[in-house]
Protein backbone atom coordinates (compact mmCIF):
# COMPACT_ATOMS: atom_id res chain seq x y z
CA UNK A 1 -22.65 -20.82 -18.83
CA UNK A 2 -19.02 -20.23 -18.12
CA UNK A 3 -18.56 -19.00 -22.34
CA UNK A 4 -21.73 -16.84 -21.66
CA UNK A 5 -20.09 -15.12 -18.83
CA UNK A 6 -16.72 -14.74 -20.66
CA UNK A 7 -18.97 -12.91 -23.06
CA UNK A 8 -20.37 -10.53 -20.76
CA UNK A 9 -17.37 -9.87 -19.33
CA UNK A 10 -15.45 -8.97 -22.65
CA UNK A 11 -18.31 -6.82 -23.26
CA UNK A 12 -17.46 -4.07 -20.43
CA UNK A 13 -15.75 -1.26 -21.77
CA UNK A 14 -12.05 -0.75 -21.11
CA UNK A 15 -10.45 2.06 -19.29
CA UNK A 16 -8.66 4.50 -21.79
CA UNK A 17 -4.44 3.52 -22.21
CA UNK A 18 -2.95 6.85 -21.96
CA UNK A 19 -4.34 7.12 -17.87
CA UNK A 20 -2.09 8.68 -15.54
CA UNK A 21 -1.69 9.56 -11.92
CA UNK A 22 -2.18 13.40 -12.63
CA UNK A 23 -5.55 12.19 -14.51
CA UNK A 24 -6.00 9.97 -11.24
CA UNK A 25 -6.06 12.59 -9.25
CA UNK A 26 -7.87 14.97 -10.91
CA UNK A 27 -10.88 12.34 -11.16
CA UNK A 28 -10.19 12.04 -7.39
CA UNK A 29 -10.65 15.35 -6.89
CA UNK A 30 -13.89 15.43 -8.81
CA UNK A 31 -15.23 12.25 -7.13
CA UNK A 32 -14.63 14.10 -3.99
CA UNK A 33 -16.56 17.12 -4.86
CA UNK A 34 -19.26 15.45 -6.19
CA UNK A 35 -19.46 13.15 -3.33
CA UNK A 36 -20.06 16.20 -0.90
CA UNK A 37 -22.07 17.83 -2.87
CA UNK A 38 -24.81 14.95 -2.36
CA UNK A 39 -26.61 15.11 0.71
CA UNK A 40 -26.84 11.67 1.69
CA UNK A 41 -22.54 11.11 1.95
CA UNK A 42 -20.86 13.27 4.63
CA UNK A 43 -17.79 15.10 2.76
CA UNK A 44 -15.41 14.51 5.92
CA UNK A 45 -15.82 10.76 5.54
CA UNK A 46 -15.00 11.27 2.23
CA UNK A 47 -11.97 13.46 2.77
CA UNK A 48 -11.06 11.01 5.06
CA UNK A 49 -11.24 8.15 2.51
CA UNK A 50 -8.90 9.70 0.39
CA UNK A 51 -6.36 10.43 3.16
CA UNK A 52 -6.89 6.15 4.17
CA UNK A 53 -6.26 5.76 0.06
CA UNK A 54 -3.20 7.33 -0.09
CA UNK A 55 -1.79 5.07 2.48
CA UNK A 56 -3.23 1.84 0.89
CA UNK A 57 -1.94 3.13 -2.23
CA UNK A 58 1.97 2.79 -1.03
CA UNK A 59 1.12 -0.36 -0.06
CA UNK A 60 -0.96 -2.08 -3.04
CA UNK A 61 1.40 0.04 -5.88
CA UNK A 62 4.31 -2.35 -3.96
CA UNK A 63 2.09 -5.37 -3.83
CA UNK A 64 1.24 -5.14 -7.80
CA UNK A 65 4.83 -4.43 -8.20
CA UNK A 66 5.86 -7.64 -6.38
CA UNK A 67 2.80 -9.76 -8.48
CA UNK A 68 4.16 -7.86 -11.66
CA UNK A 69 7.64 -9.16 -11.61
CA UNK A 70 7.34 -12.18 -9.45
CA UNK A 71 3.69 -13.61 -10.39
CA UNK A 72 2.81 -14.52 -7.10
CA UNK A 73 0.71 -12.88 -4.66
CA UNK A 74 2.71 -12.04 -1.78
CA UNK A 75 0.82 -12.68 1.52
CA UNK A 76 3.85 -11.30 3.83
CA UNK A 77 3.46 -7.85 2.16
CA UNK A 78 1.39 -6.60 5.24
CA UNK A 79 3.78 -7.60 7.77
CA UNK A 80 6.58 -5.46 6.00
CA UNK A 81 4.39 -2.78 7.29
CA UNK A 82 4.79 -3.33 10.49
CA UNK A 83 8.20 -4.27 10.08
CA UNK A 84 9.16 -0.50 8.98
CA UNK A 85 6.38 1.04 12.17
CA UNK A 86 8.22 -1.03 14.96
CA UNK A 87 11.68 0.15 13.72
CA UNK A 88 11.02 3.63 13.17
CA UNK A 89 9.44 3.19 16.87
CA UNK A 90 12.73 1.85 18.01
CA UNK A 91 14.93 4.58 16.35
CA UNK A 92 11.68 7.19 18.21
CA UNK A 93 11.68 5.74 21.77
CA UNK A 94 15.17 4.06 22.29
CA UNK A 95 17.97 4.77 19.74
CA UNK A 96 17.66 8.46 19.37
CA UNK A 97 17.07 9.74 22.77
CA UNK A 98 20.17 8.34 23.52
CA UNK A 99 21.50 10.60 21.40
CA UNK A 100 19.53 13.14 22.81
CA UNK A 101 17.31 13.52 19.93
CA UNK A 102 13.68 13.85 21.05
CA UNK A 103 10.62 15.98 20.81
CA UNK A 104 6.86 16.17 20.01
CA UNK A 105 4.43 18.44 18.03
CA UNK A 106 6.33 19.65 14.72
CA UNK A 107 4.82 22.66 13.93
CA UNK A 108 0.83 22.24 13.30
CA UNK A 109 1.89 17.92 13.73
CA UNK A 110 1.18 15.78 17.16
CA UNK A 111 4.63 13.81 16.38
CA UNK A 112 8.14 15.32 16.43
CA UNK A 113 11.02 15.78 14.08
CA UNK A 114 12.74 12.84 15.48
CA UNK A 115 9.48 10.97 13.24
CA UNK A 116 11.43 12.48 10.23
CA UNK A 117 14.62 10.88 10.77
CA UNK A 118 13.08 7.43 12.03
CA UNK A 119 11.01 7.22 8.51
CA UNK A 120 14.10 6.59 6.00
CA UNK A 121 15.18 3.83 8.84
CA UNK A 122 12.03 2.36 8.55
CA UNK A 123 11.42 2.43 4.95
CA UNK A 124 15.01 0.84 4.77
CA UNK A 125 14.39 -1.79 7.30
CA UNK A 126 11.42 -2.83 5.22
CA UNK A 127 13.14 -3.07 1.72
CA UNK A 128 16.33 -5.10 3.59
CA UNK A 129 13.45 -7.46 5.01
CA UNK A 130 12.59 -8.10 1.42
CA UNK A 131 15.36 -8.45 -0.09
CA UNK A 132 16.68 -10.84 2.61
CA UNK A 133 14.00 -13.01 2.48
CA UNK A 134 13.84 -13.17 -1.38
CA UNK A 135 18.16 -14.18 -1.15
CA UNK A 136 17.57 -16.64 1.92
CA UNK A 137 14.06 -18.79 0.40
CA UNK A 138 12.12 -16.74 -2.44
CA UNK A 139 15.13 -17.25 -5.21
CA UNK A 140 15.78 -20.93 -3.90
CA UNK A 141 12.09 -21.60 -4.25
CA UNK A 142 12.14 -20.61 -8.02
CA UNK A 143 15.22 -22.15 -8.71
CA UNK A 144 13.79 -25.54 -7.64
CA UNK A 145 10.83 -24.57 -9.68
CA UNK A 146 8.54 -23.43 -7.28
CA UNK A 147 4.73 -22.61 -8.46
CA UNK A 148 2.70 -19.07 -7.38
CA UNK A 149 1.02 -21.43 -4.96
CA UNK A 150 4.31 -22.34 -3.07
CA UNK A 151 5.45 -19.48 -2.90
CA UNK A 152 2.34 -17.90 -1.91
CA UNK A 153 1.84 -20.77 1.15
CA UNK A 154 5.47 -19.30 1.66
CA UNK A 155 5.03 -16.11 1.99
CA UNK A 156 1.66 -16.72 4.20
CA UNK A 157 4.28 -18.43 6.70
CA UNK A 158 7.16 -15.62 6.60
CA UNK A 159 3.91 -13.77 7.30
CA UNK A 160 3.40 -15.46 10.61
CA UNK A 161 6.98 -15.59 11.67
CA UNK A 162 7.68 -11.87 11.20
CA UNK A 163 4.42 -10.59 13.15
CA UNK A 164 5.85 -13.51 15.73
CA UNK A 165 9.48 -11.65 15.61
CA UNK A 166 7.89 -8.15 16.17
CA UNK A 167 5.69 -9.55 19.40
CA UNK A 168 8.84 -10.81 20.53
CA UNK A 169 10.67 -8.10 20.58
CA UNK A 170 7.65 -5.35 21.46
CA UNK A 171 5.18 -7.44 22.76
CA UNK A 172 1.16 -7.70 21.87
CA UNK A 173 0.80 -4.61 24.15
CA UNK A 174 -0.80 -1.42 21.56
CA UNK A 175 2.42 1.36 21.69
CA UNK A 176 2.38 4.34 19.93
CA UNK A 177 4.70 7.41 19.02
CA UNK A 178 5.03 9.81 21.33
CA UNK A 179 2.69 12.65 20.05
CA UNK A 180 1.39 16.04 21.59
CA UNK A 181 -2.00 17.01 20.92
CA UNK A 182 -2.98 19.66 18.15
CA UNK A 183 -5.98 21.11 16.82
CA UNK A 184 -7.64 19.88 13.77
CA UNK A 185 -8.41 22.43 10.77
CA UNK A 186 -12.26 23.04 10.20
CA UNK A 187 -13.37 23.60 6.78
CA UNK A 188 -16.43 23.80 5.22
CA UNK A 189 -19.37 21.28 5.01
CA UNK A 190 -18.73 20.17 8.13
CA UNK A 191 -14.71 18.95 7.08
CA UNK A 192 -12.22 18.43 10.01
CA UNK A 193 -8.54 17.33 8.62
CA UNK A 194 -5.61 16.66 11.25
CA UNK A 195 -2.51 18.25 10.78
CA UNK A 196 -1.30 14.86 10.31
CA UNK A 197 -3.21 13.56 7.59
CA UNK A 198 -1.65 16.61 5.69
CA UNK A 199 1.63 15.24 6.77
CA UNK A 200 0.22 11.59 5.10
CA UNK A 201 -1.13 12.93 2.21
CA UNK A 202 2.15 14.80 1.43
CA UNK A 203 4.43 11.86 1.82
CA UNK A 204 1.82 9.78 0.08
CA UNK A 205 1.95 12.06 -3.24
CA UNK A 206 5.74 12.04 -3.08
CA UNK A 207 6.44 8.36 -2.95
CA UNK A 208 3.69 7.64 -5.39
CA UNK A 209 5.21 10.32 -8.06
CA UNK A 210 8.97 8.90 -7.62
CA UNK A 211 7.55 5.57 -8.30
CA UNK A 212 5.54 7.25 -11.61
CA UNK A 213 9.06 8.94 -12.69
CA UNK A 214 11.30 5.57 -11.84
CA UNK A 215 9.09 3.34 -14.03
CA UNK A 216 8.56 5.97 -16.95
CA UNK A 217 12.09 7.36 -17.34
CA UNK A 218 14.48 5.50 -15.71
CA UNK A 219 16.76 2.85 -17.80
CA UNK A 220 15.80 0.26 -14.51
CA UNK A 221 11.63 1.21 -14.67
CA UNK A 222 12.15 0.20 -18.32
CA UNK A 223 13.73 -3.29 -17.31
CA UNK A 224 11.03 -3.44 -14.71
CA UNK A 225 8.39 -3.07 -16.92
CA UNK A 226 10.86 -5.72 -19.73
CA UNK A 227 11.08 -8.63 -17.29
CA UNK A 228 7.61 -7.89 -16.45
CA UNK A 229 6.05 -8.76 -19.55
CA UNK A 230 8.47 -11.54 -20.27
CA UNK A 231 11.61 -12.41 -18.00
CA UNK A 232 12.96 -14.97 -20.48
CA UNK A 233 13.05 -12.53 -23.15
CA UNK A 234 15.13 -9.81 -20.55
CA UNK A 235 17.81 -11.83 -19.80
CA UNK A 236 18.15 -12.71 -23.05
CA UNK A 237 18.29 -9.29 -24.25
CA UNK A 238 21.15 -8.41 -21.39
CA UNK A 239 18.85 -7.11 -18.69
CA UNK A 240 20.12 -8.00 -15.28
CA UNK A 241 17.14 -9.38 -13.80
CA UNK A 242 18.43 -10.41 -10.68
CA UNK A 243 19.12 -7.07 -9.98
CA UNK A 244 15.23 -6.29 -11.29
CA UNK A 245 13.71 -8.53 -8.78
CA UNK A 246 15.78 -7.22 -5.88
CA UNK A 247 15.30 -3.79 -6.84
CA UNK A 248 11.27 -4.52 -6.92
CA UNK A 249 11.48 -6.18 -3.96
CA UNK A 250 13.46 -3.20 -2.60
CA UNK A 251 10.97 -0.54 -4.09
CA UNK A 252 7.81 -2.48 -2.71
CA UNK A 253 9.05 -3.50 1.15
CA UNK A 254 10.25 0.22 1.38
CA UNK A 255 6.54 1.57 0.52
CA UNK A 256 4.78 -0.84 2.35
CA UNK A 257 7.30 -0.26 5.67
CA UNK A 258 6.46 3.42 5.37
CA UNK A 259 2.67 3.36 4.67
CA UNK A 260 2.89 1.02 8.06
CA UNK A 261 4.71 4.21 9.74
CA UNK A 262 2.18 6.73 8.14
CA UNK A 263 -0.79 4.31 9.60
CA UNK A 264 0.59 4.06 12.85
CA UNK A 265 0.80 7.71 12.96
CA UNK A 266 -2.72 8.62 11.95
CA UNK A 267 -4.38 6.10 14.11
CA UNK A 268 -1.93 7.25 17.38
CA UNK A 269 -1.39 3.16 18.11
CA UNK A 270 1.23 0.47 17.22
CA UNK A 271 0.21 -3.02 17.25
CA UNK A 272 1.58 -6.16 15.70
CA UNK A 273 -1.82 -7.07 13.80
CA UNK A 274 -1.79 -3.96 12.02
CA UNK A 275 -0.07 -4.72 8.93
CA UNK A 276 -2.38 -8.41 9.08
CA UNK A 277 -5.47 -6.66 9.69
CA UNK A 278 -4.32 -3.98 6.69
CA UNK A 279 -3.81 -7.16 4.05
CA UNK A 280 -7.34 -7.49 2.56
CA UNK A 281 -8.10 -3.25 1.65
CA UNK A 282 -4.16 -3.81 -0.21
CA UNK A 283 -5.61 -7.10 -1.90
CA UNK A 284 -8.80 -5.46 -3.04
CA UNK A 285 -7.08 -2.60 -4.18
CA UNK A 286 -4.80 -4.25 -6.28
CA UNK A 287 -7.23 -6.84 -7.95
CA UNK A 288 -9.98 -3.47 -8.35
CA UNK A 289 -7.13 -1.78 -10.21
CA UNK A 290 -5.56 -5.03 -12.15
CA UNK A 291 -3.45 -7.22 -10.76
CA UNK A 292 0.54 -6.00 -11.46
CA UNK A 293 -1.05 -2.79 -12.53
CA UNK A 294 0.75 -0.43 -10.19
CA UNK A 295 -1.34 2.81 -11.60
CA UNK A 296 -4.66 0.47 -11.51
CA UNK A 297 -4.12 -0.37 -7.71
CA UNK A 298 -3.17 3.69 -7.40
CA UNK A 299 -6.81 4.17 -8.37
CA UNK A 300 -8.15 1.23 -6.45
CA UNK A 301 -6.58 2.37 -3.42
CA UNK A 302 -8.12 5.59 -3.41
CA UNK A 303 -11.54 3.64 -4.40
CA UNK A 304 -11.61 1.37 -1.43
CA UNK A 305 -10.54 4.08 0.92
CA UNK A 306 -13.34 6.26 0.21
CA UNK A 307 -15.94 3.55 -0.09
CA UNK A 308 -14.49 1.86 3.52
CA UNK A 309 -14.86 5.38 4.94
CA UNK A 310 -18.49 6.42 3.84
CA UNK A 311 -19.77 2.77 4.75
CA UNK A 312 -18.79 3.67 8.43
CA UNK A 313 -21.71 6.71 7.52
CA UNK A 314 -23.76 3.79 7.82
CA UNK A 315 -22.58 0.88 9.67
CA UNK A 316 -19.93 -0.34 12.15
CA UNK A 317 -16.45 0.99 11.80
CA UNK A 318 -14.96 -2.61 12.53
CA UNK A 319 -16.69 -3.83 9.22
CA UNK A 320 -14.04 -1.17 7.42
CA UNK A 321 -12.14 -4.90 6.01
CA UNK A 322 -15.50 -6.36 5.12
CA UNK A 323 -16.48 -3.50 2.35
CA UNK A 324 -12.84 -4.07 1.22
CA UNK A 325 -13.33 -7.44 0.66
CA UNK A 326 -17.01 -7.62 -1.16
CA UNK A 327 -15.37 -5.34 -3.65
CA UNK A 328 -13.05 -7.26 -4.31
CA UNK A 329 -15.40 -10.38 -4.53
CA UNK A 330 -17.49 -8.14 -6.79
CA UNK A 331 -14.59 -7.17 -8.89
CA UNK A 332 -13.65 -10.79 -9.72
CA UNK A 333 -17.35 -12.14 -10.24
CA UNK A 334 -17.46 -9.30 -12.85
CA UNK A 335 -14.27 -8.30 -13.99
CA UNK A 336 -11.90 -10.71 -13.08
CA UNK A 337 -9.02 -8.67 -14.24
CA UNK A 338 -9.73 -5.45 -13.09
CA UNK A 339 -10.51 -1.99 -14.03
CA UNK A 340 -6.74 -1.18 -15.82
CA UNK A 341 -6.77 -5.13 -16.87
CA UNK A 342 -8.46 -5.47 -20.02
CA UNK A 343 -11.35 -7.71 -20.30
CA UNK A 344 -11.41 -10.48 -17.98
């Protein structure tokens, strides 16, 4: 049985080598269009799907990062989310009026300008969280030896303590950013898109194309990509990969800190199960796309934000997680190694 299902497995047809994000997003774009087209989808769920997939897709290209380099799933990655919201909400509602730096509704936007200069604070706060934690238990772990499974029981534990840190400090109460209300933009076929998904969207495309150009023509995307296929083999050949893993774990807390501030903003509330409650649409998109795939779990996390939002066309919003994770179950009954991962 288990040989006749590697069979059918290695019988699916791979996706093509040469994919890129710009061919990712132009297949977005037609998924989107086609979507609407068809009577039985609504096109703003679907327009809203891709707005939700850019934000899962700062946090799973991170994840697969992490998984690429490190071989280990890291279970704390949602609470680096939430890490990077509550400190750009400190620098919003306590550190910069201080300095006299407040305001609300930027332009078309429900938040302020002082949102702009909280999000490099935050995105910072989350790449120092893991790069702290990786100096003060992650690199002792593997030094002793330490299995994925450790260090995944490890990570499900830092999980814990950090969303215990943040209620701590902020409490369990839901905050939010202080935000001014705006009119949304009506399009056609019935399409309604907030000013601040625009705002998402934007930052979204950014981050996701620096990450595109860093691993494809930089000298340190190169070792990335080096110690990811072997690590012995880098150090060997003079690659620092100390440096490597602290730079990944850099790159990947930073995204996953600001997709938590992006989140907070477009669903106007702050609370310390966010970044928990977030974990399983990063997980599926990561294992739809490949797991350490960072342009697989780019198209993953566009796929589960779409499907999560159309299902709501149909069924309970609260069940959002729940479509996440049958994909994901689906995925690895059938293709174990996802869509960018070869046969499985």
């Amino acid at each position: 049985m288990t040989a006749q299902w590697r069979n059918i497995t290695r019988s699916l047809p791979r996706l093509p080598q040469w994919w890129t994000p710009l061919h990712t997003t132009a297949a977005i774009v037609i998924i989107v269009l086609v979507l609407g087209i068809l009577p039985v989808f609504k096109m703003g769920l679907v327009v809203n799907g891709v707005f939700l997939g850019g934000i899962i897709a700062l946090g799973a290209i991170g994840l697969s990062l992490v998984f690429g380099i490190l071989k280990f799933a890291n279970i704390a990655h949602g609470d680096y989310m939430i890490t990077g919201a509550y400190v750009a909400f400190f620098f919003i509602d306590s550190f910069l009026p201080l300095l006299g730096i407040e305001g609300q509704g930027l332009g078309p936007f429900t938040f302020g300008y002082p949102l702009l200069i909280a999000l490099p604070f935050g995105a910072a706060a989350g790449a120092l969280t893991a790069i702290v934690l990786d100096v003060l238990i992650y690199r002792r772990l593997r030094e002793r030896g330490a299995n994925a499974a450790v260090l995944a029981m490890t990570s499900l534990g830092l999980a814990i303590a950090l969303r215990g840190l943040v209620q701590i400090i902020w409490g369990v109460q839901v905050l939010g950013y202080p935000r001014e209300s705006r009119q949304v933009f009506h399009l056609p076929l019935d399409v309604r898109i907030p000013p601040d998904s625009i705002f998402v969207a934007a930052v979204a495309i950014m981050l996701v194309v620096s990450v595109y150009l860093l691993l494809t023509r930089t000298k340190m995307g190169k070792a990335m990509r080096a110690t990811a296929d072997n690590p012995d083999l880098a150090l060997v050949t003079g690659i620092n990969t100390q440096r490597v893993i602290w730079t990944t774990w850099a790159i990947g807390g930073g995204l996953a800190a600001i997709a938590g501030v992006l989140l907070a903003v477009s669903q106007a509330q702050l609370i310390p199960f966010m970044g928990w409650k977030f974990l399983i649409p990063l997980f599926a998109a990561v294992i739809l796309g490949g797991i350490g795939n960072p342009y697989g779990a780019l198209v993953g996390a566009f796929i589960i934000g779409v499907v999560s939002e159309v299902s709501t066309q149909w069924i309970n919003p609260s069940y959002k997680p729940a479509v996440a994770f049958a994909i994901m179950i689906v995925m690895l009954l059938f293709r174990p190694r996802g869509l960018f991962g070869g046969s499985g």
